[in-house]
C-alpha atoms as a PDB file:
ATOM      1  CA  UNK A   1     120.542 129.051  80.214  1.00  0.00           C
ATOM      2  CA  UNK A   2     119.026 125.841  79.563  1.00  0.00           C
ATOM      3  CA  UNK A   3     119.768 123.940  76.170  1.00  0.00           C
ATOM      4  CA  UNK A   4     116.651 122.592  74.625  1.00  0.00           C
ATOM      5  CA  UNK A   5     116.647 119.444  72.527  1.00  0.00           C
ATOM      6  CA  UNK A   6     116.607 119.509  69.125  1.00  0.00           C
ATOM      7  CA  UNK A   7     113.020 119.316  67.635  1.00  0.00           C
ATOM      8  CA  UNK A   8     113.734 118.218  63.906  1.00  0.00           C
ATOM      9  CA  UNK A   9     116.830 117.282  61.352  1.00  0.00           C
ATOM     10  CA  UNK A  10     117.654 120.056  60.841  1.00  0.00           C
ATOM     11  CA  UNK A  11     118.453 121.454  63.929  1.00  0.00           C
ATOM     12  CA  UNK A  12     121.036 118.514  64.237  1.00  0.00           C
ATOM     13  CA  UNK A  13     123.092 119.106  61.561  1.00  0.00           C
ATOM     14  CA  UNK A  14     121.586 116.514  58.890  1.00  0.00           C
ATOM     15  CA  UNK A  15     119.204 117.319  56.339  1.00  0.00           C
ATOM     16  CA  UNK A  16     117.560 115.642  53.629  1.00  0.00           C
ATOM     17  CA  UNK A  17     120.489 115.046  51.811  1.00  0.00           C
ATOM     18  CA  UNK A  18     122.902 114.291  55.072  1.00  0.00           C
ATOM     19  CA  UNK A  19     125.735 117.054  56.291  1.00  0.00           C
ATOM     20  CA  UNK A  20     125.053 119.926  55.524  1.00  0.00           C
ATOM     21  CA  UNK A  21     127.903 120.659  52.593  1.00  0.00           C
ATOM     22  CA  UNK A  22     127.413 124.191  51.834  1.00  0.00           C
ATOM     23  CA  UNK A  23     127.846 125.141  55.855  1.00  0.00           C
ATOM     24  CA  UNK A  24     130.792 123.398  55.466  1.00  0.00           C
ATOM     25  CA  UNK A  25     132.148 125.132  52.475  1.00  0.00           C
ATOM     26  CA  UNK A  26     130.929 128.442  53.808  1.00  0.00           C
ATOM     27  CA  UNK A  27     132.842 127.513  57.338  1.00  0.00           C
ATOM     28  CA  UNK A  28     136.007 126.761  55.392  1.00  0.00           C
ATOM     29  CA  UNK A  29     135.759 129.949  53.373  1.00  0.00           C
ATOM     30  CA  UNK A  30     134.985 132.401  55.955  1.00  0.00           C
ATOM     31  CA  UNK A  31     138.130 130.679  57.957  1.00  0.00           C
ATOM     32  CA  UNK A  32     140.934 133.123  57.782  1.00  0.00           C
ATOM     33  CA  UNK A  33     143.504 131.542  60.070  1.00  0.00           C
ATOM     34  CA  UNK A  34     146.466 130.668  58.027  1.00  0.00           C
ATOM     35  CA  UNK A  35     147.873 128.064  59.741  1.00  0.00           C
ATOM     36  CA  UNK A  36     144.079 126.050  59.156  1.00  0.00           C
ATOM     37  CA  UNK A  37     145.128 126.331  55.803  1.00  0.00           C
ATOM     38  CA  UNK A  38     148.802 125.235  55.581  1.00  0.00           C
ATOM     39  CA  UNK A  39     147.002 122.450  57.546  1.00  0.00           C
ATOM     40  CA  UNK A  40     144.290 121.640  54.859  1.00  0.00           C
ATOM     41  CA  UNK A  41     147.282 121.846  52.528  1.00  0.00           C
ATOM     42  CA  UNK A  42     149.365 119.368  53.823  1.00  0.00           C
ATOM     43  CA  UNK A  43     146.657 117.139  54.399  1.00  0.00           C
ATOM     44  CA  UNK A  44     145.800 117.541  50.559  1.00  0.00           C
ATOM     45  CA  UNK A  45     149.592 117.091  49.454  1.00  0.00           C
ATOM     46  CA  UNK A  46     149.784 113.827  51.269  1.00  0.00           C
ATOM     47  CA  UNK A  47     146.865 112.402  49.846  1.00  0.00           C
ATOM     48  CA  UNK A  48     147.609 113.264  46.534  1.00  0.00           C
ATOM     49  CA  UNK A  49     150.979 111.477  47.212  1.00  0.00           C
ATOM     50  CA  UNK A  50     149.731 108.369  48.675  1.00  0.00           C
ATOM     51  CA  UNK A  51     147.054 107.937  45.918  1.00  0.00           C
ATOM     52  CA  UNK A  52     149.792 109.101  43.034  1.00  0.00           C
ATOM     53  CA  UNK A  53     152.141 105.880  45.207  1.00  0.00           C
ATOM     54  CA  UNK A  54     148.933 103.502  44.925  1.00  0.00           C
ATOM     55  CA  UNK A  55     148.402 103.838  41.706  1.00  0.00           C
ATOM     56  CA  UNK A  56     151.793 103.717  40.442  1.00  0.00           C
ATOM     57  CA  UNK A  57     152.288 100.205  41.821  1.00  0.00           C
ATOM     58  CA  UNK A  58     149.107  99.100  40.685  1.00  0.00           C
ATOM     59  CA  UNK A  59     149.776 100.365  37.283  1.00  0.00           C
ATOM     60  CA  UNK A  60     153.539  98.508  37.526  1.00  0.00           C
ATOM     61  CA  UNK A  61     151.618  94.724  38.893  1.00  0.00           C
ATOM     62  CA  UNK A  62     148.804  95.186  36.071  1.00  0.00           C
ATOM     63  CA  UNK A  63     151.781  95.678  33.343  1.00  0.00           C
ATOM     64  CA  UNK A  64     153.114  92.265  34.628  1.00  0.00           C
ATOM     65  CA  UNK A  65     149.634  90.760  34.384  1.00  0.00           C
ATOM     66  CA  UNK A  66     149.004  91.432  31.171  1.00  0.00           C
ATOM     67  CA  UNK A  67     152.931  90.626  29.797  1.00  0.00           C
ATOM     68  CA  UNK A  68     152.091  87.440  31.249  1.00  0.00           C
ATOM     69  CA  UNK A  69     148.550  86.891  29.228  1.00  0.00           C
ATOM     70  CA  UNK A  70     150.154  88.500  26.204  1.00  0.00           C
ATOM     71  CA  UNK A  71     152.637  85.288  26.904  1.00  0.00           C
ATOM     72  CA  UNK A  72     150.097  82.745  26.954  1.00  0.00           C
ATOM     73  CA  UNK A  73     148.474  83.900  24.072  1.00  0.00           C
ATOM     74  CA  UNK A  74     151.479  83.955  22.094  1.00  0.00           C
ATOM     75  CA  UNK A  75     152.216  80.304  23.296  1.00  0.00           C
ATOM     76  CA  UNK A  76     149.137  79.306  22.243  1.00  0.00           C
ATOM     77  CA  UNK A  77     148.957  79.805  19.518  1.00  0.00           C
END
């Protein structure tokens, strides 16, 4: 059998708008294997982690910033 090339976009997977996001969706929800999913999961978990980490300490250095305006302000006046 001899593979032809593709002939437009959408043959290759992009579209007007890029990827294709609904295949992909559809893909993901016709995927019954269980272990894809503890996968998915655990990938989701850790991101929500490292992003809940991230913006913990940036929350902690932007109280220090502003301590440290509030204290300039106060000096100055």
């Amino acid at each position: 059998m001899t593979r032809r090339a593709p002939t437009d976009q959408t043959e290759t997977g992009f579209g007007a708008d890029g990827w294709r996001l609904s295949s992909a969706v559809g893909r993901f929800g016709r995927d019954t294997s269980g272990a894809t999913m503890i996968e998915y999961g655990l990938i989701a978990g850790l991101t929500f982690l490292a992003i809940v980490g991230a913006l913990r300490y940036y929350a902690e250095r932007l109280e220090v910033m502003y301590q440290i305006i509030g204290a300039a302000v106060m000096k100055s006046t």
